[in-house]
N, C-alpha and C. Protein backbone atom coordinates (compact mmCIF):
# COMPACT_ATOMS: atom_id res chain seq x y z
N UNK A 1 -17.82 -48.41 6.31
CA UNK A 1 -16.58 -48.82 5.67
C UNK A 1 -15.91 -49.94 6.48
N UNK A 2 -14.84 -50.87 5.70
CA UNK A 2 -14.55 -52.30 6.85
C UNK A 2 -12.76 -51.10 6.52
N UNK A 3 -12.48 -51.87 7.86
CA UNK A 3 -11.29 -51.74 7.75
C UNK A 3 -10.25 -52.24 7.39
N UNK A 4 -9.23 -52.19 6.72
CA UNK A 4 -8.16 -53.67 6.43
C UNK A 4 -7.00 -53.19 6.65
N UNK A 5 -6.08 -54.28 6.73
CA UNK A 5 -5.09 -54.58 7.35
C UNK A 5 -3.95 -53.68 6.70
N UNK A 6 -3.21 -52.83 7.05
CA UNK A 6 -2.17 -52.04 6.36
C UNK A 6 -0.88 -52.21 6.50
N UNK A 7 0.25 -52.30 6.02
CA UNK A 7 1.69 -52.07 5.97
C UNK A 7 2.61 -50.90 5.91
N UNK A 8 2.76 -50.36 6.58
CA UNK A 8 3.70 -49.21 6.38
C UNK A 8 4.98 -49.27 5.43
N UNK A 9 5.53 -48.15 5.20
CA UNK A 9 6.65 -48.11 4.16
C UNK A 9 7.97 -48.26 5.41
N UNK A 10 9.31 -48.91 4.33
CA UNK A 10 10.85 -49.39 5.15
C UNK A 10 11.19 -47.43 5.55
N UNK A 11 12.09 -47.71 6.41
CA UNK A 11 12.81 -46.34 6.86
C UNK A 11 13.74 -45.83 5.37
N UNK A 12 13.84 -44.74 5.82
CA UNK A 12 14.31 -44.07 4.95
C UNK A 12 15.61 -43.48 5.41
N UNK A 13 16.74 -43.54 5.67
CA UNK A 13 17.94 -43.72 6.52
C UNK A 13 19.37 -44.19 5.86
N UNK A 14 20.18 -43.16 6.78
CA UNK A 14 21.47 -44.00 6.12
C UNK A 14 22.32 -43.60 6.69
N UNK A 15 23.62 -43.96 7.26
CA UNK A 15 24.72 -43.82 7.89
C UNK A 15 25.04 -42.61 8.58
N UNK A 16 25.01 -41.51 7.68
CA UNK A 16 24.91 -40.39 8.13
C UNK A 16 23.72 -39.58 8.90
N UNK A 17 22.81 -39.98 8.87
CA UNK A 17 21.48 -39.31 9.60
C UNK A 17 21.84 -38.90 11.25
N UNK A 18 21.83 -38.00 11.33
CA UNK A 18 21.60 -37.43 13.07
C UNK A 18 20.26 -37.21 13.44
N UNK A 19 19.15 -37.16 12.69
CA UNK A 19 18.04 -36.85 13.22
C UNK A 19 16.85 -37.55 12.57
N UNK A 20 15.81 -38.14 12.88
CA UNK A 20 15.33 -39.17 12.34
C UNK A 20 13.28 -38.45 12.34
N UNK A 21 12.61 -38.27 12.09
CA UNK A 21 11.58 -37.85 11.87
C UNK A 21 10.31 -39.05 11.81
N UNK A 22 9.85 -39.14 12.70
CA UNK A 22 8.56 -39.69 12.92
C UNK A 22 7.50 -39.58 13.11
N UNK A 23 6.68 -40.41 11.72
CA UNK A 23 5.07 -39.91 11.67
C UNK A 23 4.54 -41.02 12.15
N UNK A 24 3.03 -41.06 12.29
CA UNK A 24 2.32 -42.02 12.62
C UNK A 24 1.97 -42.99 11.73
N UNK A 25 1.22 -43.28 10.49
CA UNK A 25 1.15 -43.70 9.83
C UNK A 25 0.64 -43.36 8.61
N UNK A 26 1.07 -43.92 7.22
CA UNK A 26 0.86 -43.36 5.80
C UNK A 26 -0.67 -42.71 5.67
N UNK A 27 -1.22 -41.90 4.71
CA UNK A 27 -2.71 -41.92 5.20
C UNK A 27 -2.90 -42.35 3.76
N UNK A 28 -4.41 -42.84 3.04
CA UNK A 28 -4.64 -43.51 2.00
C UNK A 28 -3.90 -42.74 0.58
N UNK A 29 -4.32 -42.19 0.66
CA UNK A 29 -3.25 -40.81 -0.63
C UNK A 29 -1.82 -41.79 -0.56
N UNK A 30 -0.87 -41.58 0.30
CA UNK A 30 0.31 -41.77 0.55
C UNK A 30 0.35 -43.29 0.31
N UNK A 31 -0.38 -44.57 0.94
CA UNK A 31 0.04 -45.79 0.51
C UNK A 31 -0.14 -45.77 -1.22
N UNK A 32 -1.23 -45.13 -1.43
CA UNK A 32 -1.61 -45.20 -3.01
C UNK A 32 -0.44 -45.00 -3.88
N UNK A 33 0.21 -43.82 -3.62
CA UNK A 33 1.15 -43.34 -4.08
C UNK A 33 2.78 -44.13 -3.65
N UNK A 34 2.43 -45.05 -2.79
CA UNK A 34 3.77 -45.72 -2.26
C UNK A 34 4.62 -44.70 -1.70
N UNK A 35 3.93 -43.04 -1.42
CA UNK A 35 5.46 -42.32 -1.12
C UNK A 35 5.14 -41.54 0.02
N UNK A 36 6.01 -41.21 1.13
CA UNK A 36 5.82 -40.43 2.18
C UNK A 36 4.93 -39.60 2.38
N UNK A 37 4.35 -39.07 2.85
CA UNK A 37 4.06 -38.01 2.80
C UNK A 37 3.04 -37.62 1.34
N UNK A 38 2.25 -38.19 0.91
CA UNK A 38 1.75 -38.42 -0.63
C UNK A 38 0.42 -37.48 -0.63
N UNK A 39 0.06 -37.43 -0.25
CA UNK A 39 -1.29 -36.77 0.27
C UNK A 39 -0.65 -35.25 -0.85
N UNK A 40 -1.88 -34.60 -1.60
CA UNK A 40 -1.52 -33.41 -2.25
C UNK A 40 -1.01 -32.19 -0.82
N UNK A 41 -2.28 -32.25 -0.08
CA UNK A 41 -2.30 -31.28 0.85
C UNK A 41 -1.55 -31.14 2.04
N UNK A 42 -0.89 -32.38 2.42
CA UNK A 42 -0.11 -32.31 3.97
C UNK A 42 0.78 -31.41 3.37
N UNK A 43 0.89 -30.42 4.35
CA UNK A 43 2.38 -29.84 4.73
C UNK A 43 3.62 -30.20 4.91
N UNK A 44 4.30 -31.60 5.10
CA UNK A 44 5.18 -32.03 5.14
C UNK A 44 6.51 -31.27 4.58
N UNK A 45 6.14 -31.45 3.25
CA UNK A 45 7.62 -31.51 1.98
C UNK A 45 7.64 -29.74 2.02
N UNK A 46 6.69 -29.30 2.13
CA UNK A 46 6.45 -27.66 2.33
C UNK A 46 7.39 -26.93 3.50
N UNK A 47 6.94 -27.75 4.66
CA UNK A 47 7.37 -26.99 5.77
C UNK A 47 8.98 -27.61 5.74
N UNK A 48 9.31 -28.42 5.44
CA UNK A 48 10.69 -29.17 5.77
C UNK A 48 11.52 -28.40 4.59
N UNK A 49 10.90 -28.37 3.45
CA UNK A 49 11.57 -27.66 1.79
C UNK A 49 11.80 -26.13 2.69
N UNK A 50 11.26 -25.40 3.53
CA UNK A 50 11.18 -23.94 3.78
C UNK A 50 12.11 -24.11 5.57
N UNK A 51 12.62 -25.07 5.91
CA UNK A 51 13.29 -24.87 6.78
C UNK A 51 14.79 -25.15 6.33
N UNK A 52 14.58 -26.41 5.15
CA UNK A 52 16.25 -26.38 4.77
C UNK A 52 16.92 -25.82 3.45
N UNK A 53 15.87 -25.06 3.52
CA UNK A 53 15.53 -23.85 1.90
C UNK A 53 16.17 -24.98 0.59
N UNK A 54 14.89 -25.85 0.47
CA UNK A 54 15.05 -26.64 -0.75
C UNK A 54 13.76 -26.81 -1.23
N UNK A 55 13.83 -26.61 -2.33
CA UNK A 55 12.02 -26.59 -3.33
C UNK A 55 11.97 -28.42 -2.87
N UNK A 56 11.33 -28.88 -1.74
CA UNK A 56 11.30 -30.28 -1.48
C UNK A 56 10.13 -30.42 -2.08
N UNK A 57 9.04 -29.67 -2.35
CA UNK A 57 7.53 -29.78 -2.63
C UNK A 57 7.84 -30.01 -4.24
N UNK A 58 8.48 -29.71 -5.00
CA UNK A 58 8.48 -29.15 -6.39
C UNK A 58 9.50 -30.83 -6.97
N UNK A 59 9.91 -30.72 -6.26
CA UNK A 59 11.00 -31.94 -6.48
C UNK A 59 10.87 -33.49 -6.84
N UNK A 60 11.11 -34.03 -7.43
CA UNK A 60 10.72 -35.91 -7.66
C UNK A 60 10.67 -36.75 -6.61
N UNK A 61 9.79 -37.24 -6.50
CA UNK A 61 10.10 -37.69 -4.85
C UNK A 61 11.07 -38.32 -4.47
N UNK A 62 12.07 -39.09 -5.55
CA UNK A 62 13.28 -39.73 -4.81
C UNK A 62 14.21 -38.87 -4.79
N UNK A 63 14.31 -37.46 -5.76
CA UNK A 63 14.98 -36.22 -5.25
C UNK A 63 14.80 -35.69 -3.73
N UNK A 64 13.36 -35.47 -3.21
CA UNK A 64 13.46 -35.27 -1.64
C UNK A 64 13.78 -36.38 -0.77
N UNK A 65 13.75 -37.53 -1.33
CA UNK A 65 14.63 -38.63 -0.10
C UNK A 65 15.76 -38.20 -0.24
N UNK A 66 16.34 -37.91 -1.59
CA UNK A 66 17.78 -37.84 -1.49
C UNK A 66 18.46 -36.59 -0.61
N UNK A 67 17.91 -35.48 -1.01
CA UNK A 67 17.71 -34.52 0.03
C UNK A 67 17.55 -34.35 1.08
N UNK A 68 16.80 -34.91 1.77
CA UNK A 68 16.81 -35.17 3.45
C UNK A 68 18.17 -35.96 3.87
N UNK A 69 18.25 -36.55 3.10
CA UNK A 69 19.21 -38.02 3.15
C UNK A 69 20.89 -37.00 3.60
N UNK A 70 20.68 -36.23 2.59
CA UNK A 70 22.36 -35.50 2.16
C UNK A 70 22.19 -34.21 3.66
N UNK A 71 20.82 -33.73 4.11
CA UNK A 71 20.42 -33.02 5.14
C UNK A 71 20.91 -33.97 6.59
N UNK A 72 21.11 -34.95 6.40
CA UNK A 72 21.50 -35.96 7.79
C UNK A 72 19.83 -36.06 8.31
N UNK A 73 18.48 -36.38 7.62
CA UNK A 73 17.74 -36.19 7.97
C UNK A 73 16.98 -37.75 7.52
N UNK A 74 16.40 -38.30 8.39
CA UNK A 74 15.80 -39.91 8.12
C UNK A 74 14.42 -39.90 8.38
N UNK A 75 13.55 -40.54 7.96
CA UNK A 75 12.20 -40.45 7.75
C UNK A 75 11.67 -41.72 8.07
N UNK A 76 10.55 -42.28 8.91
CA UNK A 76 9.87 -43.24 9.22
C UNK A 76 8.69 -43.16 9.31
N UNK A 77 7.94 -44.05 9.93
CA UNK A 77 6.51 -43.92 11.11
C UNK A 77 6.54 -44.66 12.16
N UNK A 78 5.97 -44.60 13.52
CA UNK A 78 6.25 -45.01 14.33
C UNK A 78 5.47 -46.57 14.34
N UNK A 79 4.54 -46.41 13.48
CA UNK A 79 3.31 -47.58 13.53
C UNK A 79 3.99 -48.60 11.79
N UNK A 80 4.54 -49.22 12.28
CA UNK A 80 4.69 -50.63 10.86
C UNK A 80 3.29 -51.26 10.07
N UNK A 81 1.88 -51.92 10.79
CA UNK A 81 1.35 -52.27 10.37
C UNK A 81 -0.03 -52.03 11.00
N UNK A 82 -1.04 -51.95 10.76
CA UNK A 82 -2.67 -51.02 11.79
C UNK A 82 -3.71 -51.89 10.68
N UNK A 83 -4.55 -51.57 11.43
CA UNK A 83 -6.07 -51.53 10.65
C UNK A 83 -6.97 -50.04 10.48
N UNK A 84 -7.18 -49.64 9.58
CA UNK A 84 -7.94 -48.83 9.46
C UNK A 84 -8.60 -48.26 8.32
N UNK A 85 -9.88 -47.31 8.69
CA UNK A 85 -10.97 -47.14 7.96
C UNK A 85 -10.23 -45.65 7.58
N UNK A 86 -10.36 -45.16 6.07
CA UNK A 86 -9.89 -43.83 5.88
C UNK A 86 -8.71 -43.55 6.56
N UNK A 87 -8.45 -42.05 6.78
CA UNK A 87 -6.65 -41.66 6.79
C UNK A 87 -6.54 -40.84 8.25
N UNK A 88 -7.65 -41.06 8.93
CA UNK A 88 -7.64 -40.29 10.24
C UNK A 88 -7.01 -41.14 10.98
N UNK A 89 -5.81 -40.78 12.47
CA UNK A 89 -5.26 -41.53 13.11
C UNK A 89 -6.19 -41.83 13.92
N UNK A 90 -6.87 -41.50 14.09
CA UNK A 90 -7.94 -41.65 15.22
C UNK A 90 -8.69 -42.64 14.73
N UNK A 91 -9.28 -43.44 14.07
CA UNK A 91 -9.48 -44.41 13.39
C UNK A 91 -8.27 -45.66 12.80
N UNK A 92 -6.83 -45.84 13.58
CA UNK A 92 -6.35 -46.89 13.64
C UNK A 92 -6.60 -47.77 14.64
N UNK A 93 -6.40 -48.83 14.46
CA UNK A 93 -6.81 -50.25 15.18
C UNK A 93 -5.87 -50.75 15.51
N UNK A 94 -5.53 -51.81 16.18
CA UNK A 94 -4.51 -53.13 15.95
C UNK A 94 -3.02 -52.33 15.62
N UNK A 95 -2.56 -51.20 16.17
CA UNK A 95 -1.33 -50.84 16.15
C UNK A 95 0.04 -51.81 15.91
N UNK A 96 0.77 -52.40 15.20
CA UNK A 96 1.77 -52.71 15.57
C UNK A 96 3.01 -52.17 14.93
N UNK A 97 3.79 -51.77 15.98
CA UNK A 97 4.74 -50.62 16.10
C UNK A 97 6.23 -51.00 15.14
N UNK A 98 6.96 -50.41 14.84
CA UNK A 98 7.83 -50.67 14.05
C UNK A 98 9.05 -50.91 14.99
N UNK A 99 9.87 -51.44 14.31
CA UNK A 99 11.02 -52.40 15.01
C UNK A 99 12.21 -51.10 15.07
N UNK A 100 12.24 -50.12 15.54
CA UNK A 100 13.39 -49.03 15.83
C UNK A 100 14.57 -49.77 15.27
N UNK A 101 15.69 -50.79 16.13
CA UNK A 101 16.64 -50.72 16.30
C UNK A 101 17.31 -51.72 14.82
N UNK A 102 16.39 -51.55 13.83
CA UNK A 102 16.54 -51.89 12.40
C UNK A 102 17.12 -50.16 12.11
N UNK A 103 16.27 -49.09 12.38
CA UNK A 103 17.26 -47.91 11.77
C UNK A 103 18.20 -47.14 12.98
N UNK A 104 18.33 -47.82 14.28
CA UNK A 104 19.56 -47.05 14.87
C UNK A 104 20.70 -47.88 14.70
N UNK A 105 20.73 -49.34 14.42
CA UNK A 105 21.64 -50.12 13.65
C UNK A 105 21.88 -49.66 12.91
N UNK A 106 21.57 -49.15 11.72
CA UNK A 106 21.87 -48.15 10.44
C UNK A 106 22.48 -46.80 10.66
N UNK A 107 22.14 -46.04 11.54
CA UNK A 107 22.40 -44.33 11.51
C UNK A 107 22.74 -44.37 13.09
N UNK A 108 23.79 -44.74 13.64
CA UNK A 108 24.33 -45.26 14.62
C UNK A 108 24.75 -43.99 15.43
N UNK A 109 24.87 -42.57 14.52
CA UNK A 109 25.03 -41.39 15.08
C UNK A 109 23.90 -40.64 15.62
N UNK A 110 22.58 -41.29 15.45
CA UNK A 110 21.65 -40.85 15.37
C UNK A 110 21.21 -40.03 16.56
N UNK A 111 21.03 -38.79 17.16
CA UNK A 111 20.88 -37.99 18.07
C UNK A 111 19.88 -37.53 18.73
N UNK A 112 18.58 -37.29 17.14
CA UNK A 112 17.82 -36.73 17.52
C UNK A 112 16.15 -37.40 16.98
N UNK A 113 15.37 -37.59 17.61
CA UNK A 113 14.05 -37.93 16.99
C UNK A 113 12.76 -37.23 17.07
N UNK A 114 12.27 -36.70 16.13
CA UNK A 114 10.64 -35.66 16.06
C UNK A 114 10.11 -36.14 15.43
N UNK A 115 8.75 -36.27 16.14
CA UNK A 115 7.33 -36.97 16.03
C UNK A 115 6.87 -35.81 15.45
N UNK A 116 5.84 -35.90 14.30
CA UNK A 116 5.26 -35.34 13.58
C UNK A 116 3.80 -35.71 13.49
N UNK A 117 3.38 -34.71 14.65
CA UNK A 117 2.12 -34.66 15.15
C UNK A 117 2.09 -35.84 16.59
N UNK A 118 1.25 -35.51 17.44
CA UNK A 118 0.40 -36.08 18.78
C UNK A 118 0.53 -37.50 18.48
N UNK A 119 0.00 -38.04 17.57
CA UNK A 119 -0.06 -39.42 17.35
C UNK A 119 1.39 -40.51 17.44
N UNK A 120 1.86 -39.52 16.67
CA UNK A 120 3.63 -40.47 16.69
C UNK A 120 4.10 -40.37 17.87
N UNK A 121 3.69 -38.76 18.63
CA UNK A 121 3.93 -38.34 19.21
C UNK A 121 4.11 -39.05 21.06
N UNK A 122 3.32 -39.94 20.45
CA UNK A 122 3.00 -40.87 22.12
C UNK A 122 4.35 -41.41 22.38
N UNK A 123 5.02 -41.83 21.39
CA UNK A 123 6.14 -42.50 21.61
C UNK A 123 7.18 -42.29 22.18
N UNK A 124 7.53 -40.93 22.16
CA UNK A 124 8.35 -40.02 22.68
C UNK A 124 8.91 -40.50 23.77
N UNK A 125 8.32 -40.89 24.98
CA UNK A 125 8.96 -41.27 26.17
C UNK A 125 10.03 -42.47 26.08
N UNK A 126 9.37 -43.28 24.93
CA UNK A 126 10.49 -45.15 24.66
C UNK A 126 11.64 -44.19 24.12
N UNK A 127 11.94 -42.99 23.37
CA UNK A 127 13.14 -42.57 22.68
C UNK A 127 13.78 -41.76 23.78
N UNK A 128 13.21 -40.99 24.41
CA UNK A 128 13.71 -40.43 25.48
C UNK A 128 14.22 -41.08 26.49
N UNK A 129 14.09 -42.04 27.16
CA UNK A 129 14.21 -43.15 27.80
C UNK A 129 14.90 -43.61 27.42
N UNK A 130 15.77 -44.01 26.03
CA UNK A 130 17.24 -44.39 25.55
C UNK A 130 18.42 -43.07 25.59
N UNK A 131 18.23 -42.05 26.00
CA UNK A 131 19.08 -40.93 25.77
C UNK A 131 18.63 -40.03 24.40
N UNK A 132 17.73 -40.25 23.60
CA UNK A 132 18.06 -39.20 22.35
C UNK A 132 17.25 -37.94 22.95
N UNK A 133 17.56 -37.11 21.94
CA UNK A 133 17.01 -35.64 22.05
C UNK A 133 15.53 -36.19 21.44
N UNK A 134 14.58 -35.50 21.95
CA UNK A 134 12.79 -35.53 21.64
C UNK A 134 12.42 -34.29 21.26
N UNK A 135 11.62 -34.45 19.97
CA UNK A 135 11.03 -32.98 19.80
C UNK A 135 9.46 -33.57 19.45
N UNK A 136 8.21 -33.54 19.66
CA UNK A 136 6.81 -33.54 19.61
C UNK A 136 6.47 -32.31 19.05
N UNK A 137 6.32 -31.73 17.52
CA UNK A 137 6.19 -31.07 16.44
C UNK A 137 4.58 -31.14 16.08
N UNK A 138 4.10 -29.81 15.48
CA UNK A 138 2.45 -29.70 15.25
C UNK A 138 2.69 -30.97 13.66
N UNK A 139 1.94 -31.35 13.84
CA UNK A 139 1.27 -32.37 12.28
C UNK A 139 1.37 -31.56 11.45
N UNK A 140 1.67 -32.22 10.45
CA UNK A 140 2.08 -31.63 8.95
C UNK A 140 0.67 -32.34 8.76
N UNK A 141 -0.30 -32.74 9.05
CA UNK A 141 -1.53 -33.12 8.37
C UNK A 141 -2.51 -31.78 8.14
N UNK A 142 -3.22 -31.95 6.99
CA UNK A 142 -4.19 -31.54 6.66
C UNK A 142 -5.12 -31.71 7.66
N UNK A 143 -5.74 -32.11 8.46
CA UNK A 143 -6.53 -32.46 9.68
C UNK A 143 -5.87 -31.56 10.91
N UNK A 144 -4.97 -31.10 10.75
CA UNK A 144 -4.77 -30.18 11.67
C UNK A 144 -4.69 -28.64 11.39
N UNK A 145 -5.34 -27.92 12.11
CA UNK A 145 -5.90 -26.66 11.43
C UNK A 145 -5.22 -25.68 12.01
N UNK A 146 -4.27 -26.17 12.43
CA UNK A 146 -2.77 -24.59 13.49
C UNK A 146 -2.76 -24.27 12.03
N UNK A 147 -2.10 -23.25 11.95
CA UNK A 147 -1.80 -22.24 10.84
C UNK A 147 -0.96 -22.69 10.73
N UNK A 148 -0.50 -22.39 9.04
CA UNK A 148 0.66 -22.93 8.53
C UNK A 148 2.17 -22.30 9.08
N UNK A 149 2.14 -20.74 9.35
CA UNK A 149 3.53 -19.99 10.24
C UNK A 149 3.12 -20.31 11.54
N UNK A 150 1.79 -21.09 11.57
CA UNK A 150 2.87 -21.59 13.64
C UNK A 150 3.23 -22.83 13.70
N UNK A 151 3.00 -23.84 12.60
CA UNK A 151 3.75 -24.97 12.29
C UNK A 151 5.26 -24.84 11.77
N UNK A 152 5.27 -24.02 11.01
CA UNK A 152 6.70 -23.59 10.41
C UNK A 152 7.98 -23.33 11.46
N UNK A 153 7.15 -22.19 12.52
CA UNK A 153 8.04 -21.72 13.60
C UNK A 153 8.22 -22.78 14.09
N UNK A 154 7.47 -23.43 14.26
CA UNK A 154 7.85 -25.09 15.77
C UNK A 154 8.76 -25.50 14.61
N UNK A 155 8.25 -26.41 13.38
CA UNK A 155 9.63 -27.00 12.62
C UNK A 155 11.00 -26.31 12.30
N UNK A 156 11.17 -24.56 12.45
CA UNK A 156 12.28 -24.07 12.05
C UNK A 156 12.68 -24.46 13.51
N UNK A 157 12.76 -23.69 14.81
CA UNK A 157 12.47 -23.86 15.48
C UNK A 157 13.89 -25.44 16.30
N UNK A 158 13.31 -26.33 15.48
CA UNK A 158 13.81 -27.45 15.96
C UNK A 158 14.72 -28.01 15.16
N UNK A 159 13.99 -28.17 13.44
CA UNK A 159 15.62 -28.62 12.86
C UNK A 159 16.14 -27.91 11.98
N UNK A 160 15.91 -26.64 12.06
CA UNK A 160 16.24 -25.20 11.49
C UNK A 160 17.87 -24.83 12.15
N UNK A 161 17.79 -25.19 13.54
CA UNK A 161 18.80 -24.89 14.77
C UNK A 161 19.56 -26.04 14.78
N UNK A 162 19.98 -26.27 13.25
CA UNK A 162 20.82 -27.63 13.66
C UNK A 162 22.22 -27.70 12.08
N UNK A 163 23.12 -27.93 13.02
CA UNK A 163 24.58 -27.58 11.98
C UNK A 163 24.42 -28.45 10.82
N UNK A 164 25.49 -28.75 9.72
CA UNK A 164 25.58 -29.34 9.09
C UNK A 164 25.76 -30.86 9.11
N UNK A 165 26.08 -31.35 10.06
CA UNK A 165 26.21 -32.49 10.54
C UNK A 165 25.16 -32.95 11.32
N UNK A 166 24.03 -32.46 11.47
CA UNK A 166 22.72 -32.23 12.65
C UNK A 166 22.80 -32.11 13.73
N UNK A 167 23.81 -31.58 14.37
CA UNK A 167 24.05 -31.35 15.77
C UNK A 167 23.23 -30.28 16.08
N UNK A 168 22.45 -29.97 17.21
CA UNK A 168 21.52 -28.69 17.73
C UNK A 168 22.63 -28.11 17.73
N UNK A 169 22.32 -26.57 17.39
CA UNK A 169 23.31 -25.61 17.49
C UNK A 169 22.94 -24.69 18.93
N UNK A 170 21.77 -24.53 19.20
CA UNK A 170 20.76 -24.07 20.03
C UNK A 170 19.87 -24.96 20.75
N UNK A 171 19.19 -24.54 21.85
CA UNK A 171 18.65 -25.40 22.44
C UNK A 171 17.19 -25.03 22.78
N UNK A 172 15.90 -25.35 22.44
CA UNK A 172 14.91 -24.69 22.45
C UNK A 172 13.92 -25.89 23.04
N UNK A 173 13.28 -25.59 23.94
CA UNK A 173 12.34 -25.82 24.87
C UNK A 173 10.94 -25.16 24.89
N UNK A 174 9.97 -26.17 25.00
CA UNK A 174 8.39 -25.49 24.99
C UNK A 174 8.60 -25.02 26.84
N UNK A 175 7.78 -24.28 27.03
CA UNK A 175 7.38 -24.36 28.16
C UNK A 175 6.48 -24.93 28.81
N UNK A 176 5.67 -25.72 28.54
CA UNK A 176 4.75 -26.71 28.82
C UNK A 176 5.18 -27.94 28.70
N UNK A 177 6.28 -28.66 28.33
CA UNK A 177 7.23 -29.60 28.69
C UNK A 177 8.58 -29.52 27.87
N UNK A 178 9.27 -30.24 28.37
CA UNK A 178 10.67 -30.76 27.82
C UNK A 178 10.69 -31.04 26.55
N UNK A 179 9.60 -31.89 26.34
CA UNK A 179 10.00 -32.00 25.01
C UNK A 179 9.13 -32.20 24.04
N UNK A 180 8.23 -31.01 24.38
CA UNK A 180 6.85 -30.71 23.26
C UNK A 180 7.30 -29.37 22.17
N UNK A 181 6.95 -29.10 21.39
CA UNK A 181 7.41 -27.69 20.48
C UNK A 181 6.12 -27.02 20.28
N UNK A 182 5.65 -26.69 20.81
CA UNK A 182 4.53 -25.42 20.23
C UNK A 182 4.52 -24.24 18.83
């Protein structure tokens, strides 16, 4: 297979967001579909619909933007534009990373950021390294084979424990670092 050149989708964000959610990049399902998370099988809209008890899976997809949106909850990827063969991260190329301070210009309250899965996950230290809160969360991918209730627990877990305004209400720590979630 050749690989070609890809574009990621704009942030998904808005004034109100305290907590901002970062994946690695769309996988072919998802550009096809132009929509987050597009893939039939990722866990995404599942595990996030069952932490902020909203049918997000069942919903139109600009109903779950709007939903996260009204949740103080913002959606990206950490990677803007790659090369790659099929939807495995492990098969991106030519990384180039997305321009952050396009959505903390926007959501200026913004507090908190979770990588969704290892891959986004690298990034963690550039956000930590500005002051925000870091959470490194199991993949909502299909390619990752943790069980679906020990993905759930890590995502309740992290933005389950967070007020109406997204402030942590609680403070929860892996024990294997600061700011990994098991």
């Amino acid at each position: 297979m050749v690989s070609t050149r890809l574009r990621g989708f704009p942030p998904v964000i808005d004034r109100r967001c305290q907590t901002l959610v970062l994946g690695s990049f769309p996988s072919q399902a998802s550009l096809m579909k132009a929509q987050y998370y597009g893939h039939p099988q990722n866990q995404f809209w599942r595990l996030l619909g069952q932490v902020l008890d909203a049918p997000l899976f069942d919903m139109p997809y600009r109903e779950r933007l709007e939903t996260l949106l009204a949740h103080r909850i913002g959606l990206w990827d950490v990677i803007g534009r790659c090369e790659r063969t099929g939807s495995l991260d492990s098969n991106i190329r030519q990384a180039q990373q997305n321009v952050f301070h396009r959505a903390t210009r926007i959501a200026t309250g913004l507090r908190c950021i979770c990588f969704n899965g290892k891959t986004a996950g690298r990034f963690e230290p550039l956000f930590a390294e500005q002051g925000y809160e870091t959470f490194v969360l199991p993949s909502s991918s299909p390619a990752n084979t943790v069980a679906y209730w020990v993905k759930l627990r890590a995502w309740r877990q992290v933005l389950g424990s967070r007020d109406s305004k997204g402030k942590q209400t609680t403070r929860h720590r892996s024990p294997v670092t600061r700011h990994h979630v098991d």
